[in-house]
Protein backbone atom coordinates (compact mmCIF):
# COMPACT_ATOMS: atom_id res chain seq x y z
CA UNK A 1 0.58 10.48 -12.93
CA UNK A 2 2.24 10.62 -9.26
CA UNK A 3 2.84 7.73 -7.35
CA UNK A 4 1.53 7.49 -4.24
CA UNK A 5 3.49 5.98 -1.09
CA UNK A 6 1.30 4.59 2.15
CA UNK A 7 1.46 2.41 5.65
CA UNK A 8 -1.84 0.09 5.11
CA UNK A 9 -2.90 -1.40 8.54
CA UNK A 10 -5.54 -4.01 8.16
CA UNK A 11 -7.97 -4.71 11.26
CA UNK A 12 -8.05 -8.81 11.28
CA UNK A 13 -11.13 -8.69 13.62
CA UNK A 14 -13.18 -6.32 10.93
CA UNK A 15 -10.94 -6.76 7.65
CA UNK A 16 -11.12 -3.65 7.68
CA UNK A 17 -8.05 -1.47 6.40
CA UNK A 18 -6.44 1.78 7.77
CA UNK A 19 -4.04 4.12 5.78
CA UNK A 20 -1.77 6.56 6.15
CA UNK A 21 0.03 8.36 4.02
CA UNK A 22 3.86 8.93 3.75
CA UNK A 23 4.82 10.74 0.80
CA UNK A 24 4.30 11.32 -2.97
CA UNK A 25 7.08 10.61 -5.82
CA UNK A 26 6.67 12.05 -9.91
CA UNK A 27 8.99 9.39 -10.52
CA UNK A 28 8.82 5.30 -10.27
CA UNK A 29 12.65 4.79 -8.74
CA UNK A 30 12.15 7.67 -6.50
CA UNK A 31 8.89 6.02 -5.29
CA UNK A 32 9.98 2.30 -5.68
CA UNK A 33 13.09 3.20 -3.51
CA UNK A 34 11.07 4.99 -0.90
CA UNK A 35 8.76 2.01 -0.64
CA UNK A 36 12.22 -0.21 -0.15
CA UNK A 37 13.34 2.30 2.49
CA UNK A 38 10.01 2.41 4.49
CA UNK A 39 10.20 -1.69 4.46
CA UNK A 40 13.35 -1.90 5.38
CA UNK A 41 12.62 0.25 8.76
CA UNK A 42 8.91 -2.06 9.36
CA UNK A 43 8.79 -3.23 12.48
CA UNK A 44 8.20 -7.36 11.39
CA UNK A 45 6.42 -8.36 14.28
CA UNK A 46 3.43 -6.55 13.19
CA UNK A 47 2.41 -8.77 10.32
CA UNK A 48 -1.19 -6.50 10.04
CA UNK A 49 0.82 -2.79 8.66
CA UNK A 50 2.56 -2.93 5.06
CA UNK A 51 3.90 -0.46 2.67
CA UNK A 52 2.21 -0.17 -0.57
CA UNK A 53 3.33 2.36 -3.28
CA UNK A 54 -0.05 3.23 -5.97
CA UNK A 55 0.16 4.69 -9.17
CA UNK A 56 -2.87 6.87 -9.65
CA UNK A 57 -4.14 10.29 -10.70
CA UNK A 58 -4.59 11.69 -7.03
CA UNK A 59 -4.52 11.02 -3.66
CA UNK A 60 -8.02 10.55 -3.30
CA UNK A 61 -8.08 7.55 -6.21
CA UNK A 62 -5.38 6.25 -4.52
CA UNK A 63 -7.03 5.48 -1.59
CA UNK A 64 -10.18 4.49 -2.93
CA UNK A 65 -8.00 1.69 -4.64
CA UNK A 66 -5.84 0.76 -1.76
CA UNK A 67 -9.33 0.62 0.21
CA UNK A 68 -11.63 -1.79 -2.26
CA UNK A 69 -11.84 -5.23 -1.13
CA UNK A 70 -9.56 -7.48 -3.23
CA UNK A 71 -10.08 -10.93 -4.64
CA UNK A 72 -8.44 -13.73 -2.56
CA UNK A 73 -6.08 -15.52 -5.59
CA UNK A 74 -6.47 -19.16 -6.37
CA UNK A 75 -3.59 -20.80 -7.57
CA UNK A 76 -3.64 -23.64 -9.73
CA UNK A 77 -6.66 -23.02 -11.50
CA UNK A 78 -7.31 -21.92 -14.62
C-alpha cells in the first residue's frame, strides 16, 4: 500500500479541515523524507496548515481518514 503525502489546513472558526495533496511514495523513507522536506519549507507562522503523510490503500481512503474527526487525547488517565 502507497503512502500518501498532504498539506491539512484546519478552519479554527468551523473545525473544519482542508487538504491538498502533494505527492505519493511506494516506499516509507521516500515518503517519511518527503514529509521532513515539506516541514522543513512550512511557513511557522501559520500554526492552522500541517504536513501529514497516510498509509492507505488509495487516495480516496486517505482522505476520508485524514478528514474524520479525531478524539481529543487525555493524558493521565487510564
Amino acid at each position: 500500500m502507497p503512502y500518501f503525502v498532504y498539506y491539512v489546513t484546519i478552519n479554527p472558526a468551523t473545525n473544519t479541515k482542508t487538504l491538498e495533496y502533494i505527492d505519493t511514495k511506494e516506499n516509507y523513507r521516500e515518503a517519511r523524507a518527503l514529509a521532513r522536506e515539506t516541514r522543513a519549507q512550512m511557513d511557522r507562522s501559520d500554526r492552522n496548515r500541517e504536513c501529514r503523510m497516510i498509509f492507505a490503500k488509495t487516495q480516496v481512503e486517505a482522505e476520508k481518514l485524514l478528514s474524520a474527526p479525531r478524539e481529543e487525547r487525555v493524558v493521565g488517565e487510564d
